[in-house]
C-alpha atoms as a PDB file:
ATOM      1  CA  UNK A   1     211.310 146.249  87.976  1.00  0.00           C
ATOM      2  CA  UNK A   2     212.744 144.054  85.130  1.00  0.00           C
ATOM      3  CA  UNK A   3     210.461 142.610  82.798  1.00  0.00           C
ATOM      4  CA  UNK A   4     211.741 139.748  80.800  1.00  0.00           C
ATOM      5  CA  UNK A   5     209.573 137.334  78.350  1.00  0.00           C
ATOM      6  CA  UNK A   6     210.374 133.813  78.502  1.00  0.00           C
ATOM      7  CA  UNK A   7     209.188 131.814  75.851  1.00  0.00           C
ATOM      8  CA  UNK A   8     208.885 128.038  75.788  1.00  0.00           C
ATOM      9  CA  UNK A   9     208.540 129.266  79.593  1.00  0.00           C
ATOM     10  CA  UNK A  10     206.336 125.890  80.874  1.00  0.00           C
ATOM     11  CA  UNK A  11     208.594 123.602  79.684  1.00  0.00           C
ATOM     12  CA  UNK A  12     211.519 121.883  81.531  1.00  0.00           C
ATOM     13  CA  UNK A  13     214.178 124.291  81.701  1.00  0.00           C
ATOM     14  CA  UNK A  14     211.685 127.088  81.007  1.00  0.00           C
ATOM     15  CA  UNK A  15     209.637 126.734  84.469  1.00  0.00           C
ATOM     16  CA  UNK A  16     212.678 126.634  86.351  1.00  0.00           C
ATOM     17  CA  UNK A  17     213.626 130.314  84.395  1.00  0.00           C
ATOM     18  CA  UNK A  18     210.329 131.561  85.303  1.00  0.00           C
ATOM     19  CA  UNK A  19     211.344 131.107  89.429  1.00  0.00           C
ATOM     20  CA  UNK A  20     215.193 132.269  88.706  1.00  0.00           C
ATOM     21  CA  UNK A  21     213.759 135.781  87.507  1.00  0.00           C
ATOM     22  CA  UNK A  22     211.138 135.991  89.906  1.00  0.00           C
ATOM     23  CA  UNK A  23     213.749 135.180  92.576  1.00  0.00           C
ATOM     24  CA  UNK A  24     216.334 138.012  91.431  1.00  0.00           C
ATOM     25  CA  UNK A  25     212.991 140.710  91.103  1.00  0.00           C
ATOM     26  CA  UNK A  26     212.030 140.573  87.752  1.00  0.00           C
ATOM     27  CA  UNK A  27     208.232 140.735  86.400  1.00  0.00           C
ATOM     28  CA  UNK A  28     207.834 137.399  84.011  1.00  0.00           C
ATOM     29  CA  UNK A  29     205.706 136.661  80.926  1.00  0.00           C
ATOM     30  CA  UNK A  30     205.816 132.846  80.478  1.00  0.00           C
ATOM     31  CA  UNK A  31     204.267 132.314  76.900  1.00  0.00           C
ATOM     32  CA  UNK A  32     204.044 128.530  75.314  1.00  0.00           C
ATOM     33  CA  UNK A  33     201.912 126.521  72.897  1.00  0.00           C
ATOM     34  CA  UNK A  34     201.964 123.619  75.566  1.00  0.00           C
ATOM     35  CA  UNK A  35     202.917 120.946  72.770  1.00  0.00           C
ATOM     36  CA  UNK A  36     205.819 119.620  74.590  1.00  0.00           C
ATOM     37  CA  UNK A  37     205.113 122.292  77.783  1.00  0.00           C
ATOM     38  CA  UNK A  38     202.981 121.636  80.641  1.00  0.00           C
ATOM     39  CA  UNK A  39     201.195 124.379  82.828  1.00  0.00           C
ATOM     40  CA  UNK A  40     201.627 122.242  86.262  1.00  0.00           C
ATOM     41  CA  UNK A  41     205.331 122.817  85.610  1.00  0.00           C
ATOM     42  CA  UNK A  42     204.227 126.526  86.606  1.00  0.00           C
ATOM     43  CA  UNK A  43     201.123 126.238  88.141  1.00  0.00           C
ATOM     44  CA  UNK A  44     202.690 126.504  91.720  1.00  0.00           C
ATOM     45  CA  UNK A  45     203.379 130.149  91.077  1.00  0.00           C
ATOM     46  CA  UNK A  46     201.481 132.328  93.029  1.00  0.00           C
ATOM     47  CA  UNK A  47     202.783 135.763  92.506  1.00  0.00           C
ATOM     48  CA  UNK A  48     201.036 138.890  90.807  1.00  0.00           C
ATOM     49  CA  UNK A  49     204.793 139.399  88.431  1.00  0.00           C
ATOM     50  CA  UNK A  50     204.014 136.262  86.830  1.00  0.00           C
ATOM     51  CA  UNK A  51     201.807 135.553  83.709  1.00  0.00           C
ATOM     52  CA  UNK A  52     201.012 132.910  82.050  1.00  0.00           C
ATOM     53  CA  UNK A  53     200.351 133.353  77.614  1.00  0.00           C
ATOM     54  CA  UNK A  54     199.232 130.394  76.041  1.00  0.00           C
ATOM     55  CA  UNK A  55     200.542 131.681  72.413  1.00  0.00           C
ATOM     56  CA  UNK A  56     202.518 129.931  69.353  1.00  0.00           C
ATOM     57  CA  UNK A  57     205.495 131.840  68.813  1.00  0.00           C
ATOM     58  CA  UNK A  58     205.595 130.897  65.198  1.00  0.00           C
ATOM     59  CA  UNK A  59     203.637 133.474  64.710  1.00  0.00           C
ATOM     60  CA  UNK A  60     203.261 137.478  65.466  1.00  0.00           C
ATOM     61  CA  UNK A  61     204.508 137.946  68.554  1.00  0.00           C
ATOM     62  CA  UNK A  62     202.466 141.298  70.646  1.00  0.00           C
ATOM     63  CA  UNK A  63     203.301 141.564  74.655  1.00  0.00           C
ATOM     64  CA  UNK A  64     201.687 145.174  75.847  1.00  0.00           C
ATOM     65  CA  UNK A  65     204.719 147.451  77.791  1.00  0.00           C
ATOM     66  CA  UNK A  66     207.913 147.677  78.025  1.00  0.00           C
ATOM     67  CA  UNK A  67     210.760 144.185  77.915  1.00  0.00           C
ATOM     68  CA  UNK A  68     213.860 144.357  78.959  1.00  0.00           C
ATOM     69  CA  UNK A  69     214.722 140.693  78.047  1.00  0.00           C
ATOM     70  CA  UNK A  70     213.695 138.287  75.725  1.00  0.00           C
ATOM     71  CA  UNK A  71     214.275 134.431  76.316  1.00  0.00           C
ATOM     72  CA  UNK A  72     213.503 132.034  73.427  1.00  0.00           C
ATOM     73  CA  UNK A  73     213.161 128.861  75.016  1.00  0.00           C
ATOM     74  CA  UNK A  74     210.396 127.578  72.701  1.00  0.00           C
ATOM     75  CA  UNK A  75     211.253 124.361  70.938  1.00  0.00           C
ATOM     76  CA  UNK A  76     210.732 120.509  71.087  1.00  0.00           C
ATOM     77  CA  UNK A  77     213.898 119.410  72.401  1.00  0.00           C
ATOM     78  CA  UNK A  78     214.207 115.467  73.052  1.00  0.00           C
ATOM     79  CA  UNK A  79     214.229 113.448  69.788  1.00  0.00           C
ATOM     80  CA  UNK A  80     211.063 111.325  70.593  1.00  0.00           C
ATOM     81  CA  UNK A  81     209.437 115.258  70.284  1.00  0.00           C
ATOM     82  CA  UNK A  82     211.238 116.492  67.397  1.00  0.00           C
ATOM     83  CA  UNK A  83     210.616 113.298  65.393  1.00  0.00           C
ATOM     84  CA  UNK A  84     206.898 113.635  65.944  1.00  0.00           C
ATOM     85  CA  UNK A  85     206.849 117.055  65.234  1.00  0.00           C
ATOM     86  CA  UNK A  86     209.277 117.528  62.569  1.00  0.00           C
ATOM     87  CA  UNK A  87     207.744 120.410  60.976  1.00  0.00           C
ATOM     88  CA  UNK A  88     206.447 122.392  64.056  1.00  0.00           C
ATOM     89  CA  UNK A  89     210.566 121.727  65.347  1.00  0.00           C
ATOM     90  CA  UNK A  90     212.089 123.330  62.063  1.00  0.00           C
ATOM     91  CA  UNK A  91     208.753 126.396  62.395  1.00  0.00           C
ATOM     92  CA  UNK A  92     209.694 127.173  66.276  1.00  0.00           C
ATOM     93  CA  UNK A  93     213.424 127.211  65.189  1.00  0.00           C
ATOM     94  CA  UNK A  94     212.874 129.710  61.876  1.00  0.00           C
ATOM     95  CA  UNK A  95     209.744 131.611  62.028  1.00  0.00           C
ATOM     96  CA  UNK A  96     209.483 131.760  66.209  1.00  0.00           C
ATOM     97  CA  UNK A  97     213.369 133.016  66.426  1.00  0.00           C
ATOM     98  CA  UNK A  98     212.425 135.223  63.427  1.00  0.00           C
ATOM     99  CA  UNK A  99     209.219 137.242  65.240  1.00  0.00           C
ATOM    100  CA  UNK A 100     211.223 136.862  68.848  1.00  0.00           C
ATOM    101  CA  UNK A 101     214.010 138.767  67.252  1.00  0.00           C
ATOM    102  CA  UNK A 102     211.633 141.204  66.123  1.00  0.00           C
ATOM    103  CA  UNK A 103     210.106 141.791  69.090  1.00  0.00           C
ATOM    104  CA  UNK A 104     213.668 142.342  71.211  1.00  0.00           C
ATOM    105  CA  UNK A 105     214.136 144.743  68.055  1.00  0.00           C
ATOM    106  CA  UNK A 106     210.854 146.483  68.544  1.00  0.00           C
ATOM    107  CA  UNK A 107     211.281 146.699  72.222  1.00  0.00           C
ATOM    108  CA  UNK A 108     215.379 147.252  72.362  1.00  0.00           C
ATOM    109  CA  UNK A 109     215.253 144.445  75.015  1.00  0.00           C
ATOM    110  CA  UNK A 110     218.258 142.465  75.158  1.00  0.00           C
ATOM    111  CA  UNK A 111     217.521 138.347  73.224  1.00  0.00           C
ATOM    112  CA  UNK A 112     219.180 135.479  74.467  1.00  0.00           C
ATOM    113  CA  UNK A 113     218.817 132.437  72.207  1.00  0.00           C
ATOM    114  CA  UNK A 114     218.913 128.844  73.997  1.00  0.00           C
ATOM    115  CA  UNK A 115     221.074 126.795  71.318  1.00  0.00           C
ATOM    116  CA  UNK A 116     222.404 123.181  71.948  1.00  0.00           C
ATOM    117  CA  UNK A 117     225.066 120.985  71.623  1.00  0.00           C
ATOM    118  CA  UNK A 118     223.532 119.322  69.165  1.00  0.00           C
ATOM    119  CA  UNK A 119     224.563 121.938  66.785  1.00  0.00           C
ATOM    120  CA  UNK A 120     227.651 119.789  67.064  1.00  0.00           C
ATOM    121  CA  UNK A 121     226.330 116.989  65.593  1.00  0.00           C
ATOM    122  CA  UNK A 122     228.194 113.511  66.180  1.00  0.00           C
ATOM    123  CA  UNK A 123     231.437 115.541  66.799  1.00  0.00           C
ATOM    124  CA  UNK A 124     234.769 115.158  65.161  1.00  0.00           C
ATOM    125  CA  UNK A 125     236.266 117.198  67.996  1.00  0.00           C
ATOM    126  CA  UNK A 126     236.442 116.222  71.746  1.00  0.00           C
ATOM    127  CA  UNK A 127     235.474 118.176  74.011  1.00  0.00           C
ATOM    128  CA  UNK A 128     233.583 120.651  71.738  1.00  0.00           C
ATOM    129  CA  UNK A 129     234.582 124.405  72.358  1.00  0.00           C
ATOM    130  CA  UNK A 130     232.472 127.264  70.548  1.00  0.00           C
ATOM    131  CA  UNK A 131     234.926 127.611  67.721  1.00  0.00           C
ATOM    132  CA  UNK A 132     234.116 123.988  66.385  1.00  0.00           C
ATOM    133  CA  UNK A 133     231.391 123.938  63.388  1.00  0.00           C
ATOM    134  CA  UNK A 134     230.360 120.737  63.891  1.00  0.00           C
ATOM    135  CA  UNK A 135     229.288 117.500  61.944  1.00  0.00           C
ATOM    136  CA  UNK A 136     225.780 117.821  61.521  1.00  0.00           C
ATOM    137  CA  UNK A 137     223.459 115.241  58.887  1.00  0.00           C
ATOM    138  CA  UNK A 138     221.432 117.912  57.449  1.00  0.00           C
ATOM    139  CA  UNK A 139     218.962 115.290  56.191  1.00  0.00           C
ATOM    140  CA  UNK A 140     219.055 113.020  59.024  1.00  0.00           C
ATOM    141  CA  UNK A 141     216.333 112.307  61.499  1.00  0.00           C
ATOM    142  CA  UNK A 142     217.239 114.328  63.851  1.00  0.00           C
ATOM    143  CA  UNK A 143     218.366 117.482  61.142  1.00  0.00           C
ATOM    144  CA  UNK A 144     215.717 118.586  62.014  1.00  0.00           C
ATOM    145  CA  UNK A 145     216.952 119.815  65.213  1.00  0.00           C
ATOM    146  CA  UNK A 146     220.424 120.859  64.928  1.00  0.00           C
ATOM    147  CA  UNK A 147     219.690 122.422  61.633  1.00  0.00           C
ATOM    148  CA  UNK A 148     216.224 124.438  63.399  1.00  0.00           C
ATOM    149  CA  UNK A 149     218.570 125.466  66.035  1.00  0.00           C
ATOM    150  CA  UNK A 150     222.361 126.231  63.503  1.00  0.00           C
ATOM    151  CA  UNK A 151     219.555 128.679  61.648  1.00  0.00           C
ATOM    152  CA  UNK A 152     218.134 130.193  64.610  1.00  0.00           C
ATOM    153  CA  UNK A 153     222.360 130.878  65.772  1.00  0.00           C
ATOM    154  CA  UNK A 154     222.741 132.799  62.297  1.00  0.00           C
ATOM    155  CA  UNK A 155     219.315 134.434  62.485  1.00  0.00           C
ATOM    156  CA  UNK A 156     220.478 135.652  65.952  1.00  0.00           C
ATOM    157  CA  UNK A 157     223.638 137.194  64.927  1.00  0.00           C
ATOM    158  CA  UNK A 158     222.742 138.520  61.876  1.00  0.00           C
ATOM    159  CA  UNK A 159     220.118 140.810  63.954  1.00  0.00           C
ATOM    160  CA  UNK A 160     223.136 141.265  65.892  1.00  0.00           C
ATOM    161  CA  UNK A 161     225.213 142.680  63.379  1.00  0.00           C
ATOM    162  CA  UNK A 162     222.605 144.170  61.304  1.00  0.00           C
ATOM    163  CA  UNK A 163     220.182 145.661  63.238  1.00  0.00           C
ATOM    164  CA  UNK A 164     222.076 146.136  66.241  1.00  0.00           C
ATOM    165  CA  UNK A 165     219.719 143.944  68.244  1.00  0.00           C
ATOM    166  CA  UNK A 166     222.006 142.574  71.521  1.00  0.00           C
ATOM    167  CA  UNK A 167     221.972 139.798  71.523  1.00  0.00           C
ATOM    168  CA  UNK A 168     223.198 136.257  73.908  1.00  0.00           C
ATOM    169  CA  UNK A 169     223.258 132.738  72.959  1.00  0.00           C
ATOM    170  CA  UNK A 170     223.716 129.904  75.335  1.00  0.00           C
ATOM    171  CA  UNK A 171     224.602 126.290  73.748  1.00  0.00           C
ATOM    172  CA  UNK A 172     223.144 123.617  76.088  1.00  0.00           C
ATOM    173  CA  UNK A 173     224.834 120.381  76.977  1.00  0.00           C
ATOM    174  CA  UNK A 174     222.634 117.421  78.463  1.00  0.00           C
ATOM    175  CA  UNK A 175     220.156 118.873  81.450  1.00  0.00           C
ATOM    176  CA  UNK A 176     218.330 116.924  83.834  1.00  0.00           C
ATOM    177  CA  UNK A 177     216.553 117.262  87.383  1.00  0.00           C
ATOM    178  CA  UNK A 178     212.521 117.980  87.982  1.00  0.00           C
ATOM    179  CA  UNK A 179     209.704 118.398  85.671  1.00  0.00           C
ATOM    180  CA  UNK A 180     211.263 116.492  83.036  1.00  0.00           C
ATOM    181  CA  UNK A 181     208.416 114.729  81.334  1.00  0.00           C
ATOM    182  CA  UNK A 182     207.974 111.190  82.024  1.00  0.00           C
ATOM    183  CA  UNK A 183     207.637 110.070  78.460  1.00  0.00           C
ATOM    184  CA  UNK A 184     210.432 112.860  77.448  1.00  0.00           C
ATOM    185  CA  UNK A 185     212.206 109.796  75.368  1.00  0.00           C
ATOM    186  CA  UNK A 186     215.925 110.739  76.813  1.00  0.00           C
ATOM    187  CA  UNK A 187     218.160 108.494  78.873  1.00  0.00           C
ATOM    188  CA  UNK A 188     217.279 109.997  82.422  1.00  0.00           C
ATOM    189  CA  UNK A 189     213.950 110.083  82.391  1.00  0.00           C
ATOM    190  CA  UNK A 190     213.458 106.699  80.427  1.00  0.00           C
ATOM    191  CA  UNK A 191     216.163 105.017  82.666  1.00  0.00           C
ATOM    192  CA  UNK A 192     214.198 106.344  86.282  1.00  0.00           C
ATOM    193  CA  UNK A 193     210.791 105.465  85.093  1.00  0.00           C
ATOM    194  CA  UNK A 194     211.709 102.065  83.956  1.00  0.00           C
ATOM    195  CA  UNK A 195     213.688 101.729  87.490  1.00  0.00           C
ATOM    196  CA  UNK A 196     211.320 102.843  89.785  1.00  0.00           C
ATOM    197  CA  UNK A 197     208.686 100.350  87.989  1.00  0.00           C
ATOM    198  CA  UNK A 198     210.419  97.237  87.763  1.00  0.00           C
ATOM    199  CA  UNK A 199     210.870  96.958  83.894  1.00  0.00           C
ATOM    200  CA  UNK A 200     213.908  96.781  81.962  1.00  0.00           C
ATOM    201  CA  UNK A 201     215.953  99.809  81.027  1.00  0.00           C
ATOM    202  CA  UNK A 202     216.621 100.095  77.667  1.00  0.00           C
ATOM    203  CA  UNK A 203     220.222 100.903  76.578  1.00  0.00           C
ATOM    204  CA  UNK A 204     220.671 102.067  73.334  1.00  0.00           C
ATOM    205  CA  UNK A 205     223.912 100.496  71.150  1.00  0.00           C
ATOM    206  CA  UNK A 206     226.292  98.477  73.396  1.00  0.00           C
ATOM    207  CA  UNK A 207     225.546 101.824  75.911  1.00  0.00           C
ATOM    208  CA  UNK A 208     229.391 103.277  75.174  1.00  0.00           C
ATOM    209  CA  UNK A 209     227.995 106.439  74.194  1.00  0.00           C
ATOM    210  CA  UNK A 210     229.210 109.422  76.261  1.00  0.00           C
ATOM    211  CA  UNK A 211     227.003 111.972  77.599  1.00  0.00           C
ATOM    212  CA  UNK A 212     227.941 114.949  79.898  1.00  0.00           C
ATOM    213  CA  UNK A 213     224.847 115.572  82.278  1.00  0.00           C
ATOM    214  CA  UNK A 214     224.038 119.077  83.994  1.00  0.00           C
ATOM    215  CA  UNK A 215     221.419 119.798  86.701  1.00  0.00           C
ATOM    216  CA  UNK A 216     218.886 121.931  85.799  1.00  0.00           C
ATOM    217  CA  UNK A 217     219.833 124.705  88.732  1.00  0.00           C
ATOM    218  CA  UNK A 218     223.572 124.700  87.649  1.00  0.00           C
ATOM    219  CA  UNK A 219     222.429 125.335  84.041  1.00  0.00           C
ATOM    220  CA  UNK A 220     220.028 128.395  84.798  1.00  0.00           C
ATOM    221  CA  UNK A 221     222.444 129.909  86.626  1.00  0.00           C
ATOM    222  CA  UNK A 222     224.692 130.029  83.980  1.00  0.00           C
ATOM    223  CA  UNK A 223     222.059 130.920  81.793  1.00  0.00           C
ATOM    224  CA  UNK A 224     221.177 134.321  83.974  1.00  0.00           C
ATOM    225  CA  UNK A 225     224.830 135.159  84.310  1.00  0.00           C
ATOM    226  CA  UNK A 226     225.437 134.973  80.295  1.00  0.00           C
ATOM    227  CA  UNK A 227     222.646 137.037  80.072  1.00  0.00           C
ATOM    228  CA  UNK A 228     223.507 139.657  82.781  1.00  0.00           C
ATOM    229  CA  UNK A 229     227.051 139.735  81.016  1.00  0.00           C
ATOM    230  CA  UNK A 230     228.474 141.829  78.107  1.00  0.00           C
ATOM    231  CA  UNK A 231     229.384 138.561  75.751  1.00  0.00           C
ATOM    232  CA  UNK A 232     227.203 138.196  72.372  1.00  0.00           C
ATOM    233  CA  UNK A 233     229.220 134.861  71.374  1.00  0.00           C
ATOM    234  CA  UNK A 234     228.404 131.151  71.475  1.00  0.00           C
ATOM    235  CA  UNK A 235     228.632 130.392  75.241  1.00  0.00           C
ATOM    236  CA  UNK A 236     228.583 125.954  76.498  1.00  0.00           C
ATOM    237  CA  UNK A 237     226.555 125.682  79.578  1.00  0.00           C
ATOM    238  CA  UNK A 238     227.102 122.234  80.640  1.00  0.00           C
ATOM    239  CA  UNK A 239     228.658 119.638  82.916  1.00  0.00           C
ATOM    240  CA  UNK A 240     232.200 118.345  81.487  1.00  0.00           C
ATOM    241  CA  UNK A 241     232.358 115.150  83.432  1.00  0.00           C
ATOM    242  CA  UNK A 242     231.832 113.092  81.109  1.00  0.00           C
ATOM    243  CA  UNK A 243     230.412 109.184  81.435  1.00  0.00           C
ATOM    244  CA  UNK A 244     228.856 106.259  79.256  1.00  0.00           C
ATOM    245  CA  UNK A 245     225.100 105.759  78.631  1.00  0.00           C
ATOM    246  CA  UNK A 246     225.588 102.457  80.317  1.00  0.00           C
ATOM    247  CA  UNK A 247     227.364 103.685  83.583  1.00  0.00           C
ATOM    248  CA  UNK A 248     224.383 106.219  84.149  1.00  0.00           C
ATOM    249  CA  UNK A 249     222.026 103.322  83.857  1.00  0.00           C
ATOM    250  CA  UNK A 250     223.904 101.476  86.315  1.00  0.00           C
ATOM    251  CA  UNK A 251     224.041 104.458  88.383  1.00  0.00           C
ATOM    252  CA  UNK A 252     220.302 105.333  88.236  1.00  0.00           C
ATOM    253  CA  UNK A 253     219.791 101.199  89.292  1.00  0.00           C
ATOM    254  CA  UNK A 254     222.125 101.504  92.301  1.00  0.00           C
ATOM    255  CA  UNK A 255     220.079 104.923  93.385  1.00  0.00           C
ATOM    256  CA  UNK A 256     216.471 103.615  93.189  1.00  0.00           C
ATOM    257  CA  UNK A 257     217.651  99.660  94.826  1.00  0.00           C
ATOM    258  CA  UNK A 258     216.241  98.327  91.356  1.00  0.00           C
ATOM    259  CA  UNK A 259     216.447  95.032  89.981  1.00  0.00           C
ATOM    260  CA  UNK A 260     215.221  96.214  86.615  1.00  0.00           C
ATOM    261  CA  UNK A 261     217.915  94.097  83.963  1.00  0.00           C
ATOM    262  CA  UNK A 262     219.454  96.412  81.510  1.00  0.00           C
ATOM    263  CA  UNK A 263     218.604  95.381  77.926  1.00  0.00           C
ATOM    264  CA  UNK A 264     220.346  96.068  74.402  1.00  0.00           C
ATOM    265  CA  UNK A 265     217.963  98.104  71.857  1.00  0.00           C
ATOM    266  CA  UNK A 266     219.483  99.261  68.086  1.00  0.00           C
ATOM    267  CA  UNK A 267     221.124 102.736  68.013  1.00  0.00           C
ATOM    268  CA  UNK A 268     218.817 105.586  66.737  1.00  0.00           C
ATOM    269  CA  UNK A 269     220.853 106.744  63.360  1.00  0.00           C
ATOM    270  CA  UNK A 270     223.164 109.407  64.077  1.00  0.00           C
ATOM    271  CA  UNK A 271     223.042 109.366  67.664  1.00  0.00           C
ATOM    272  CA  UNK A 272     226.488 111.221  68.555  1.00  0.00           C
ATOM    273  CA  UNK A 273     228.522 108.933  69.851  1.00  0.00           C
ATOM    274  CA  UNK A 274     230.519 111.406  72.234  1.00  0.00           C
ATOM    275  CA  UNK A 275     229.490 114.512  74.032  1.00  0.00           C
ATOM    276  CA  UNK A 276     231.873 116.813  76.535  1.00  0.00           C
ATOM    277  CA  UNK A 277     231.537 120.432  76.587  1.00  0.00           C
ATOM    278  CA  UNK A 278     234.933 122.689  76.774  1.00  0.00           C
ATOM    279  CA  UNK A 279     233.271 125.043  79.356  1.00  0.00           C
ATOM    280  CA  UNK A 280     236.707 127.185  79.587  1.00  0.00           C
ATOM    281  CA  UNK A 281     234.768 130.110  77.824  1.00  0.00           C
ATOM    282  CA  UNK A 282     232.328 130.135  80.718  1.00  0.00           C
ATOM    283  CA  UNK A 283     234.595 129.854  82.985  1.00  0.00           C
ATOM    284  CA  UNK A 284     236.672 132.760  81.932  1.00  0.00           C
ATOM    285  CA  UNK A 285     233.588 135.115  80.681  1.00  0.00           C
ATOM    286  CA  UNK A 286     231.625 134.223  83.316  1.00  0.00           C
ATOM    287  CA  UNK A 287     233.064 132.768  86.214  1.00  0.00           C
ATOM    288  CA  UNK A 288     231.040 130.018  86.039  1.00  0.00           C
ATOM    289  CA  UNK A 289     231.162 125.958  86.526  1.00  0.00           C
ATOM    290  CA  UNK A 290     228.930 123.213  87.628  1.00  0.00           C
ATOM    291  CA  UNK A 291     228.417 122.323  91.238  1.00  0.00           C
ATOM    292  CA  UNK A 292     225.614 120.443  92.212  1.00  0.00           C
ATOM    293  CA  UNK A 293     227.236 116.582  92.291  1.00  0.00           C
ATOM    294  CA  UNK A 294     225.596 113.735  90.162  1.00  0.00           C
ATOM    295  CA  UNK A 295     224.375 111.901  93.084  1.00  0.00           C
ATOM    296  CA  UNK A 296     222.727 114.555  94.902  1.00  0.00           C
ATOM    297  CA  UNK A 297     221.017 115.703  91.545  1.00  0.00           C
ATOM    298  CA  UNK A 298     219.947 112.434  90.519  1.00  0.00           C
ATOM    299  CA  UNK A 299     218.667 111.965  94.311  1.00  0.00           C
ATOM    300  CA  UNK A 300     216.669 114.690  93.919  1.00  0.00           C
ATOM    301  CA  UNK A 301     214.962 114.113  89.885  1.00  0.00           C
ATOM    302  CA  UNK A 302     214.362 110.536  91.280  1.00  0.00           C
ATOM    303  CA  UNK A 303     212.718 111.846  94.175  1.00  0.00           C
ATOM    304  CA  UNK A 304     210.368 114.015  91.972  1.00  0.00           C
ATOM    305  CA  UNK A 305     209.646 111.150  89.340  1.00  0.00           C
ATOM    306  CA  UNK A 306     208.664 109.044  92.493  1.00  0.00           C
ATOM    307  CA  UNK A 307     206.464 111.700  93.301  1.00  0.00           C
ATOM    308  CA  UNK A 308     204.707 112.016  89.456  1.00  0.00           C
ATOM    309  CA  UNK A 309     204.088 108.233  89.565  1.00  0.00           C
ATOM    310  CA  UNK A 310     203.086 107.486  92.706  1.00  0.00           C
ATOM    311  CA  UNK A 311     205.345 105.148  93.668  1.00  0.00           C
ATOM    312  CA  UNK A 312     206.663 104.816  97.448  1.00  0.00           C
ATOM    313  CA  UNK A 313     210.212 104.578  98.569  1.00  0.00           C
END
């Protein structure tokens, strides 16, 4: 049986690993600090493969036994977390990537590294492929972010090349669907809550902002097949249809029958103003595209946020 570590492995995208490898017969270790993470995102599993390691990867990292994966999934990742914890953001992003690496060193177990688009920044280039660097304000607000995550990309491959660690990493484009948190601070989540309880949604700017939204089971399986595969470079998992802050509100209104106003609030400084992903890599390396329509996902995250706040259809 497989054993694979997950770390960050309550969180959002992280629960939704846990069940993936548990699906496809793998024994999990889910290990988080629970700042951002929440054990009801996992406390549904009942199965004797799964564990649960309340543990700050910042720091020594000892699992007992073999691994034959490592997933380092443990960061804040929506600016209203990152700009609280600053600090903790840039310590997950150096020092955690540091002792995961060692561990998939100790252990020889293959590391896969979840990156972001963000390591784009507020992108010069549209779509963004893999090859782009990016435009990234190293002393912004949110640097401390995309610069966490750039360093954890060059950390990754210089255990790649150096040590001979092997090594995956996965650069994620907008994600949505269940468990997000309902004071996560991103459009979705912000945008349904306000919805389903009558208040105004807050747009940010004049709401011309693109954004390119994937559902959470679409981006998982991408994320197993890039780590079942033989490619060690920068891989996009994301959705490329690509829409305006603004038409997503609208869209979220028309799906809950809301009669929540939309309202203009300033734009955050350097919020990227465009975001597509150029998924042809993962196409061609994977055989692997979106599928799950925006309508049917949103359908289903609303249902779920309906469900968290008690509110009736």
């Amino acid at each position: 049986m497989p054993r694979i570590l997950i770390t960050g492995g309550s969180g959002f995208i992280g629960s939704h690993l846990c069940e993936k490898f548990l699906s496809e017969g793998h024994e999990v270790i889910c290990m988080d600090n629970l700042i951002t993470g929440d054990v009801d995102n996992i406390s549904h599993i009942k199965d004797s493969r799964f564990s649960f390691v309340h543990y700050d990867v910042t720091n020594y990292i000892y699992v007992k036994g073999d691994l034959d994966y490592i997933l380092n999934f443990a960061s804040p990742a929506s600016p209203l977390d990152y700009m609280e914890f600053p600090i903790q953001t840039l310590k997950v992003g150096s020092l955690g990537t540091h002792k995961a690496l060692g561990l998939a060193k100790e252990k020889v177990a293959r590391f896969l590294l979840a990156s972001t688009s963000e390591v784009y920044g507020d992108p010069v280039v549209h779509p963004q492929n893999e090859d782009y660097w990016g435009n990234v304000n190293p002393v912004g607000p949110r640097g401390v972010y995309d610069e966490a995550k750039r360093f954890a990309e060059a950390l990754t491959m210089a255990y790649q090349r150096y040590h001979g660690v092997d090594t995956r990493i996965i650069r994620i484009f907008n994600t949505y669907g269940p468990r997000m948190r309902i004071k996560d601070g991103r459009a979705i989540p912000n945008f349904i809550t306000q919805a389903l309880r009558g208040e105004d949604v807050t747009v940010f700017g004049d709401g011309g902002q693109t954004r390119s939204f994937c559902y959470v089971t679409d981006l998982v399986d991408g994320i197993y097949r890039l780590l079942m595969s033989d490619y060690n470079s920068p891989v996009n998992i994301g959705n490329p249809h690509e829409m305006t802050v603004l038409e997503m509100a609208q869209e979220i209104l028309a799906l809950t029958n809301s009669k929540s106003k939309i309202v203009r609030m300033p734009l955050p400084e350097d919020d990227p103003k465009v975001r597509q992903p150029d998924i042809s890599r993962a196409k061609r390396i994977l055989g692997w595209e979106p599928h799950v329509a925006l309508k049917d996902g949103l359908q289903n995250t609303i249902s779920y946020f309906r469900m968290k706040l008690g509110i009736q259809e």
